[in-house]
PDB file of N, CA and C in Angstrom:
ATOM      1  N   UNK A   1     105.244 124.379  99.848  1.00  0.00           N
ATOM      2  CA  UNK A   1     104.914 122.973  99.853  1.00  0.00           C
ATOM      3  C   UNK A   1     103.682 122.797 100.730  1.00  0.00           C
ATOM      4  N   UNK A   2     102.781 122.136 100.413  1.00  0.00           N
ATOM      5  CA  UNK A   2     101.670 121.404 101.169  1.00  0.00           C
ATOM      6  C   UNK A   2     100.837 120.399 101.170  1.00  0.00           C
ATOM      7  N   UNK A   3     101.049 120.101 102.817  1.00  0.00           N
ATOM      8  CA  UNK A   3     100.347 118.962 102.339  1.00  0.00           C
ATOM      9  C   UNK A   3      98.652 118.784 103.290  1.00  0.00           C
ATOM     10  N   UNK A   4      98.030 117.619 103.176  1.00  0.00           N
ATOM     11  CA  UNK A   4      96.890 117.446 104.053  1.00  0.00           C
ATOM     12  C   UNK A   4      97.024 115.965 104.147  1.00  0.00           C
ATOM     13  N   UNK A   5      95.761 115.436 104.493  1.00  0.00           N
ATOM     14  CA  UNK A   5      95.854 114.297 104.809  1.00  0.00           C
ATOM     15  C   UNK A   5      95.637 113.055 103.741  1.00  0.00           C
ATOM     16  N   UNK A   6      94.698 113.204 102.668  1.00  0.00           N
ATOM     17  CA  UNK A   6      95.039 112.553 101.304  1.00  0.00           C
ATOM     18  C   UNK A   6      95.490 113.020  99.970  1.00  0.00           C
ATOM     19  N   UNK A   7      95.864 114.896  99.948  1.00  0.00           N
ATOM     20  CA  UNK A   7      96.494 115.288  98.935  1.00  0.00           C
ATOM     21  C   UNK A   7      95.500 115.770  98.209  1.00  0.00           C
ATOM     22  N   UNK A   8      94.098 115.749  98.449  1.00  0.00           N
ATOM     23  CA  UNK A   8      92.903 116.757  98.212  1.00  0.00           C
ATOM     24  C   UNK A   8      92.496 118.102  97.962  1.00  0.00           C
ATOM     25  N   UNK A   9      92.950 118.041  99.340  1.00  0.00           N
ATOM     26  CA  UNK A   9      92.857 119.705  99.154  1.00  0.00           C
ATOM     27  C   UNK A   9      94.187 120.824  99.489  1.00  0.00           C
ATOM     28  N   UNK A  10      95.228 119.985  99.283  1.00  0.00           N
ATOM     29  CA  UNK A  10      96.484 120.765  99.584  1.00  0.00           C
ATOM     30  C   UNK A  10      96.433 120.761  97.896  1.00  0.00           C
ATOM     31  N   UNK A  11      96.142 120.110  96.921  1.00  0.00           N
ATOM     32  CA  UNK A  11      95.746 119.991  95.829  1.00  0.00           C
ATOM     33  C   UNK A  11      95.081 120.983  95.192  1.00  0.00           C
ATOM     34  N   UNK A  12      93.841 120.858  95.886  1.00  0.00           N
ATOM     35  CA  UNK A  12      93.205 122.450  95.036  1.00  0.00           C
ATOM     36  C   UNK A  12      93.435 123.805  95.911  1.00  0.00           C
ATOM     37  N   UNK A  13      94.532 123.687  96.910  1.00  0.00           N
ATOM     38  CA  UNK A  13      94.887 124.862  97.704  1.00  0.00           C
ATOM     39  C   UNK A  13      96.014 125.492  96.821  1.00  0.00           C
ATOM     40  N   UNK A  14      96.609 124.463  96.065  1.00  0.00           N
ATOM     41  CA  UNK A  14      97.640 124.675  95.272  1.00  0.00           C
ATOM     42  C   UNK A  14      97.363 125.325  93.977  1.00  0.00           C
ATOM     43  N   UNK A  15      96.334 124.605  93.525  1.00  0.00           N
ATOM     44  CA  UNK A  15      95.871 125.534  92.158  1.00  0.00           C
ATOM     45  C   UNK A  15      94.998 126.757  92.334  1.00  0.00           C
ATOM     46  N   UNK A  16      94.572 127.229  93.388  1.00  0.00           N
ATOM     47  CA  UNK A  16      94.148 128.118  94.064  1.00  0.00           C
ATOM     48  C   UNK A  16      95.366 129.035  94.177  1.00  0.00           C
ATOM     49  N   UNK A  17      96.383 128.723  94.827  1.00  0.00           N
ATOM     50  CA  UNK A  17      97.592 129.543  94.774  1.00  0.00           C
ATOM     51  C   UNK A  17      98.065 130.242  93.173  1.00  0.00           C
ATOM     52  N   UNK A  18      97.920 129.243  92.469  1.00  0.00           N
ATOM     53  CA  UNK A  18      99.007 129.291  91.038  1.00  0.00           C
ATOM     54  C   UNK A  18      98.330 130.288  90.388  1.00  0.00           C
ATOM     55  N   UNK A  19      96.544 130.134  90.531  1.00  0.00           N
ATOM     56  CA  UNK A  19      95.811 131.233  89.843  1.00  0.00           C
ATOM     57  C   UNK A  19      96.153 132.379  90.053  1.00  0.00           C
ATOM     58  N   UNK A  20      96.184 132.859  91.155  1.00  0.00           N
ATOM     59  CA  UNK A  20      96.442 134.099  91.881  1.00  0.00           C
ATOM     60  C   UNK A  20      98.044 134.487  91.811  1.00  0.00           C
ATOM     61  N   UNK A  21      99.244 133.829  91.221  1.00  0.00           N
ATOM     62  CA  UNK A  21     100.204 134.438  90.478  1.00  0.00           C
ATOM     63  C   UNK A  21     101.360 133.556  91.616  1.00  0.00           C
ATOM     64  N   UNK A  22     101.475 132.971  92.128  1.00  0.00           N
ATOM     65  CA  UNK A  22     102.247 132.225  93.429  1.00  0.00           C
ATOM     66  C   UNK A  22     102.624 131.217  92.026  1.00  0.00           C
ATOM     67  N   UNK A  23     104.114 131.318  92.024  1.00  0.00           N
ATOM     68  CA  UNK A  23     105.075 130.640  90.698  1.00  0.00           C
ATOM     69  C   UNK A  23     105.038 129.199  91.392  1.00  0.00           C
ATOM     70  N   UNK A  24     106.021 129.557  92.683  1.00  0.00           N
ATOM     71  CA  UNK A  24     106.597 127.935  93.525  1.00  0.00           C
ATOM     72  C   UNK A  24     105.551 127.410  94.327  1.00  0.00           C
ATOM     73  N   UNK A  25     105.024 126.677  94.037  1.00  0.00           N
ATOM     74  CA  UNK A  25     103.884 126.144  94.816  1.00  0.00           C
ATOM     75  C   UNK A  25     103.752 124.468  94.118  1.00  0.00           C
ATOM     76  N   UNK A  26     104.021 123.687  95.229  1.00  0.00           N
ATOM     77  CA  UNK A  26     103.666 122.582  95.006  1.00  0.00           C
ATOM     78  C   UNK A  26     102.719 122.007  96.480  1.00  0.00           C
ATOM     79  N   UNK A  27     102.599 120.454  96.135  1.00  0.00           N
ATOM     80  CA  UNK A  27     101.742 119.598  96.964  1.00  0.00           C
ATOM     81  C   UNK A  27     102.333 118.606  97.040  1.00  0.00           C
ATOM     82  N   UNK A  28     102.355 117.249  98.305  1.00  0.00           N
ATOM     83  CA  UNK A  28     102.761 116.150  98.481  1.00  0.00           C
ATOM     84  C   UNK A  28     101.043 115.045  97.504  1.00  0.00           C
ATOM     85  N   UNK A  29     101.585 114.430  96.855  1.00  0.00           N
ATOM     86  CA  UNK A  29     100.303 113.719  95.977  1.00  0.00           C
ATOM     87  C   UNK A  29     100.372 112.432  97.151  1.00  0.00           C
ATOM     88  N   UNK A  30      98.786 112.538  97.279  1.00  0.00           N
ATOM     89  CA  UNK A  30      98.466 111.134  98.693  1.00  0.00           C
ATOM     90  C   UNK A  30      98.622 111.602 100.055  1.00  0.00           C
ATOM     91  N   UNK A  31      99.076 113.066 100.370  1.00  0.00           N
ATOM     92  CA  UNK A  31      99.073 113.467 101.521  1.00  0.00           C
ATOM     93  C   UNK A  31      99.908 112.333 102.404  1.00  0.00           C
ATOM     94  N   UNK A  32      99.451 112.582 103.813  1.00  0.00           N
ATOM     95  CA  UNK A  32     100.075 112.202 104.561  1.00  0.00           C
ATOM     96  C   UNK A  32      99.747 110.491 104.762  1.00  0.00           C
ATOM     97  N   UNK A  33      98.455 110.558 104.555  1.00  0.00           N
ATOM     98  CA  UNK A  33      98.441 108.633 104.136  1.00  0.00           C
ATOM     99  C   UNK A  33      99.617 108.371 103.145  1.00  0.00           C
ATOM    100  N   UNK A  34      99.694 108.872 102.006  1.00  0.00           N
ATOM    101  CA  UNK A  34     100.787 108.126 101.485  1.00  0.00           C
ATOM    102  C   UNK A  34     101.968 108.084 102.197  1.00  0.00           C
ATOM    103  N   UNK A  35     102.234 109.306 102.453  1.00  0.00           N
ATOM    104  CA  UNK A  35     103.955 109.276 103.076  1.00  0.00           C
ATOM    105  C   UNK A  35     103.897 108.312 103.715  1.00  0.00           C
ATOM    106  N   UNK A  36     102.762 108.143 104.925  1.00  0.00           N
ATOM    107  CA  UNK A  36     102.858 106.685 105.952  1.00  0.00           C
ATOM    108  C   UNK A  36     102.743 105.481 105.067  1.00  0.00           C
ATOM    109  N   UNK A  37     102.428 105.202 104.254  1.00  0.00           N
ATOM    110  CA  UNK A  37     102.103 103.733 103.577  1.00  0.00           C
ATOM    111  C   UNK A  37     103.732 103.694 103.313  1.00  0.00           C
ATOM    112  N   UNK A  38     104.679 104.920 102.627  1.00  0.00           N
ATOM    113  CA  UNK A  38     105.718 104.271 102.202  1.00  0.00           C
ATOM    114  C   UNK A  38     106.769 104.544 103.196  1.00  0.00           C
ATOM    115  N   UNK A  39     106.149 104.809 104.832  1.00  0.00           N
ATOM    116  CA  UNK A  39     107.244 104.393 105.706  1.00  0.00           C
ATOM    117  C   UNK A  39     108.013 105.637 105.548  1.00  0.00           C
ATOM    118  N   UNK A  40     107.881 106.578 105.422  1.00  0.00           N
ATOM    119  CA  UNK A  40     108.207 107.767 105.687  1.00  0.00           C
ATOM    120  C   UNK A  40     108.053 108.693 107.007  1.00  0.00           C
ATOM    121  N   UNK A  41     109.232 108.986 107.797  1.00  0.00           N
ATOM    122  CA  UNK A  41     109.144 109.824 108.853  1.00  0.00           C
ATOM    123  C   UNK A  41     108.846 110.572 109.132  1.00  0.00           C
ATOM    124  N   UNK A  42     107.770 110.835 110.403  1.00  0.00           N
ATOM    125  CA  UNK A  42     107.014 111.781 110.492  1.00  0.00           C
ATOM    126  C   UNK A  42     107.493 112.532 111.725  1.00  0.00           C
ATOM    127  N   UNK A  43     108.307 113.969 111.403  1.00  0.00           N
ATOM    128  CA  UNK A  43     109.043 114.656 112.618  1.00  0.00           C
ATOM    129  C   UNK A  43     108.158 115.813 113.055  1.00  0.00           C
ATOM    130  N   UNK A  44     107.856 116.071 114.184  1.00  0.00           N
ATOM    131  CA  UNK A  44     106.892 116.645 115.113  1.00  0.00           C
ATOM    132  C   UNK A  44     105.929 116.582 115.272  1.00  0.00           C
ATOM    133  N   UNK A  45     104.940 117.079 115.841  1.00  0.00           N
ATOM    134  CA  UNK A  45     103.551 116.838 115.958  1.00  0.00           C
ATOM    135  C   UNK A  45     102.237 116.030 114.769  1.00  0.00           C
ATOM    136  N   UNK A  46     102.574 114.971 114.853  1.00  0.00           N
ATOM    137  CA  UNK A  46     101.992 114.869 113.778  1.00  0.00           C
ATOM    138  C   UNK A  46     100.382 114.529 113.855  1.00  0.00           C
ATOM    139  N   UNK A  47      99.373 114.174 113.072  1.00  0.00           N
ATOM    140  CA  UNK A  47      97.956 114.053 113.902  1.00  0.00           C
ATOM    141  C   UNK A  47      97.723 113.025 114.485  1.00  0.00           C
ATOM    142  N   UNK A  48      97.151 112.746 115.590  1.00  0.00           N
ATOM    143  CA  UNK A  48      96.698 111.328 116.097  1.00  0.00           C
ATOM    144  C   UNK A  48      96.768 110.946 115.412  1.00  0.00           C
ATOM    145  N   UNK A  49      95.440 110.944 114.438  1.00  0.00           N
ATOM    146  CA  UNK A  49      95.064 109.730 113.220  1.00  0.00           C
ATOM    147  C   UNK A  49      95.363 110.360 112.296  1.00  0.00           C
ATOM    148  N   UNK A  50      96.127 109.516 111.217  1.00  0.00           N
ATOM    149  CA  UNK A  50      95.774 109.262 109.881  1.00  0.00           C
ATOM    150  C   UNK A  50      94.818 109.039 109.263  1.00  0.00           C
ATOM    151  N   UNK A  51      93.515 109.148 108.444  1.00  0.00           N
ATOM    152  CA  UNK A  51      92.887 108.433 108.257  1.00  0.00           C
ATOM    153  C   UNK A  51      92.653 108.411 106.777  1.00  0.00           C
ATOM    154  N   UNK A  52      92.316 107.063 106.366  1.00  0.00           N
ATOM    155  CA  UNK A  52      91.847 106.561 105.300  1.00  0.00           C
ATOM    156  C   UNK A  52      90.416 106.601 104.423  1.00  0.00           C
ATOM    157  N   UNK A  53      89.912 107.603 105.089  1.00  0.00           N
ATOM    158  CA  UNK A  53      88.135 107.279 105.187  1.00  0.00           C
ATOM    159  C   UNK A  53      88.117 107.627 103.699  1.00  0.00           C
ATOM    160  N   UNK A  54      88.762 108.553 102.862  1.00  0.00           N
ATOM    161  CA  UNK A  54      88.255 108.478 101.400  1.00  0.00           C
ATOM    162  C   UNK A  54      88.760 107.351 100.596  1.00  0.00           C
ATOM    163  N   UNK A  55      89.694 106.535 101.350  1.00  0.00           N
ATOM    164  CA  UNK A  55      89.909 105.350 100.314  1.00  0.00           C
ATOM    165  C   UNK A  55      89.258 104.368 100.736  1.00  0.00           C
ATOM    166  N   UNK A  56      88.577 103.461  99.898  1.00  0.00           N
ATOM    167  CA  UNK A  56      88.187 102.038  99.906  1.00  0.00           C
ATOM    168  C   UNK A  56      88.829 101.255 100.241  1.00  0.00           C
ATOM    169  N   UNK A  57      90.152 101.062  99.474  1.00  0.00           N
ATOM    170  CA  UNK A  57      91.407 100.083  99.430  1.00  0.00           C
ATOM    171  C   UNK A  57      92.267 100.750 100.344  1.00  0.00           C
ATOM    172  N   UNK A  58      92.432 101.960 100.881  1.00  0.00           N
ATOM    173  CA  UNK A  58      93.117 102.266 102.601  1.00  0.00           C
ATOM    174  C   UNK A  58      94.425 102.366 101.477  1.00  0.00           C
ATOM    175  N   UNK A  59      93.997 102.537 100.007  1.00  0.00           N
ATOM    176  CA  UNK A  59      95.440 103.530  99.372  1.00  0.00           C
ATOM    177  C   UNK A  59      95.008 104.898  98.766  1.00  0.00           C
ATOM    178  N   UNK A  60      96.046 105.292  98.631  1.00  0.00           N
ATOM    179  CA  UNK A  60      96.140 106.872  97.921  1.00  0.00           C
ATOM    180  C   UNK A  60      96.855 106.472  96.665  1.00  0.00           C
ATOM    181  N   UNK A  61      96.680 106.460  95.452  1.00  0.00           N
ATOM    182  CA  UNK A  61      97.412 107.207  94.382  1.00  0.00           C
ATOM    183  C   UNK A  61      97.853 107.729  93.812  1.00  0.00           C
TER     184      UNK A  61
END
């Protein structure tokens, strides 16, 4: 599982994986901005900031 901070590049880290023969491999879609928009708990270290800087509208899809 992986994630980053808008689901970018845990995204193409993922299809990067799948090429190279890695079956179970997924990604969180919206990264960690999304999880926070829908109020989702964030257990241990998590980063200072969140940030939004690739969205306009401060959403992920």
């Amino acid at each position: 599982m992986l994630i980053c901070n808008n689901g970018l590049r845990s995204k193409t880290a993922a299809q990067y994986l799948k090429e190279r023969g890695f079956k179970d491999v997924s990604y969180i879609n919206g990264g960690l901005v999304k999880w926070q928009q829908n109020d989702l708990e964030i257990i241990g270290n998590p980063p200072d900031l969140i940030s939004h800087s690739l969205s306009l509208t401060k959403e992920c899809l």
